[in-house]
Protein backbone atom coordinates (compact mmCIF):
# COMPACT_ATOMS: atom_id res chain seq x y z
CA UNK A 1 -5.98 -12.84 -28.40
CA UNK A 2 -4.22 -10.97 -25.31
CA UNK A 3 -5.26 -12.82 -22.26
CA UNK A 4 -7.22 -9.96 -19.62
CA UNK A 5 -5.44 -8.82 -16.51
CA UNK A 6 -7.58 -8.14 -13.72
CA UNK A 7 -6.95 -6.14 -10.73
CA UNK A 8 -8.68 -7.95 -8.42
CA UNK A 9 -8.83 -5.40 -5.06
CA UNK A 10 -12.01 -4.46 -3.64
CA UNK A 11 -13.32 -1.13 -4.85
CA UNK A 12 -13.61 1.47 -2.29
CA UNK A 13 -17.45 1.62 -2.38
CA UNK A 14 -17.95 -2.54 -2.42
CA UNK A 15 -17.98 -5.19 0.09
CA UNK A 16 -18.53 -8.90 0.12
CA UNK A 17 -20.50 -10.22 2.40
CA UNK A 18 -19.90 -13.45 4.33
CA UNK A 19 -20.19 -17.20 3.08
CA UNK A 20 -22.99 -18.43 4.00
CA UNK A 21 -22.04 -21.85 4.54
CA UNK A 22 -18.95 -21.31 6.82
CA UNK A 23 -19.16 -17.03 8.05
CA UNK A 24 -15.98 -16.86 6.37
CA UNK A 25 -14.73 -14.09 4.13
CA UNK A 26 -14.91 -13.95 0.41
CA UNK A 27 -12.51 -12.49 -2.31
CA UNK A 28 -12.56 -12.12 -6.04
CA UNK A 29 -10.86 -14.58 -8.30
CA UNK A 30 -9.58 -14.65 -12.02
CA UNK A 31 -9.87 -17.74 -13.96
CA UNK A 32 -8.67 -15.75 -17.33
CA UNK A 33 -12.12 -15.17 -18.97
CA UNK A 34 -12.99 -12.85 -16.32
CA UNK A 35 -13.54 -11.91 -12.46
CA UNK A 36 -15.97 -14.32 -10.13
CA UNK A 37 -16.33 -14.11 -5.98
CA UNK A 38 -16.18 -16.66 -3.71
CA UNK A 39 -15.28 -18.36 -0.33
CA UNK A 40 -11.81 -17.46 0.93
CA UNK A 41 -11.45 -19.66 3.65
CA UNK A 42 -9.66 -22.74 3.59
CA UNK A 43 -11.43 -24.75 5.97
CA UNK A 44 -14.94 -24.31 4.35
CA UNK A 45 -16.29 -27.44 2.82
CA UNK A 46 -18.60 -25.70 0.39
CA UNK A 47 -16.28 -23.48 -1.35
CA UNK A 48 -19.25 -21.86 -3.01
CA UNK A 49 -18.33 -18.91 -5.87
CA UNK A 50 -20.38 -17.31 -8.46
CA UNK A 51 -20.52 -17.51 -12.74
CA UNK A 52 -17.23 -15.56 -14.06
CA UNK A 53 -18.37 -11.94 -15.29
CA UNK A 54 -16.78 -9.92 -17.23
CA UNK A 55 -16.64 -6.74 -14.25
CA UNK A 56 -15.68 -6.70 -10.92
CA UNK A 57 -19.26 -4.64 -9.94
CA UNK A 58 -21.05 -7.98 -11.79
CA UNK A 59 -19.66 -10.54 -9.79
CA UNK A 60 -19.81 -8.54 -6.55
CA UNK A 61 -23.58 -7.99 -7.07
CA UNK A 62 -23.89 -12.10 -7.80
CA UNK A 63 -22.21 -12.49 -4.65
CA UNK A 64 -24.16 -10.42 -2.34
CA UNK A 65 -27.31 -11.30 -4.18
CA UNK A 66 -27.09 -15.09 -3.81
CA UNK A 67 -29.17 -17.53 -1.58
CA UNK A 68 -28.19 -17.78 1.84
């Protein structure tokens, strides 16, 4: 099987919100079985991301729908 490529941009009409652990920003991430968000920022000791999805728009919404 072909291993998936993922752009992994921001679309226009989305936005992360912060981590809620450190205020820091969060990007989306690859791990080869599909696209998850998390926390970009190096110093956070949380590092919190989502489950892997199989769309950009899914892991987004797990994102911005999480706990604070």
């Amino acid at each position: 099987m072909k291993p998936m490529i993922f752009d992994l941009n921001l679309p226009q009409w989305a936005s992360l919100l912060e981590c809620p652990f450190c205020g820091g920003n969060a990007e989306l991430f690859s791990d080869g079985d599909g696209v998850y968000a998390g926390c970009a920022t190096r110093q956070c000791v949380i590092k919190p991301i989502t489950d892997t999805y199989e769309t950009k728009r899914e892991a987004i919404r797990a994102w911005n729908r999480r706990p604070a």
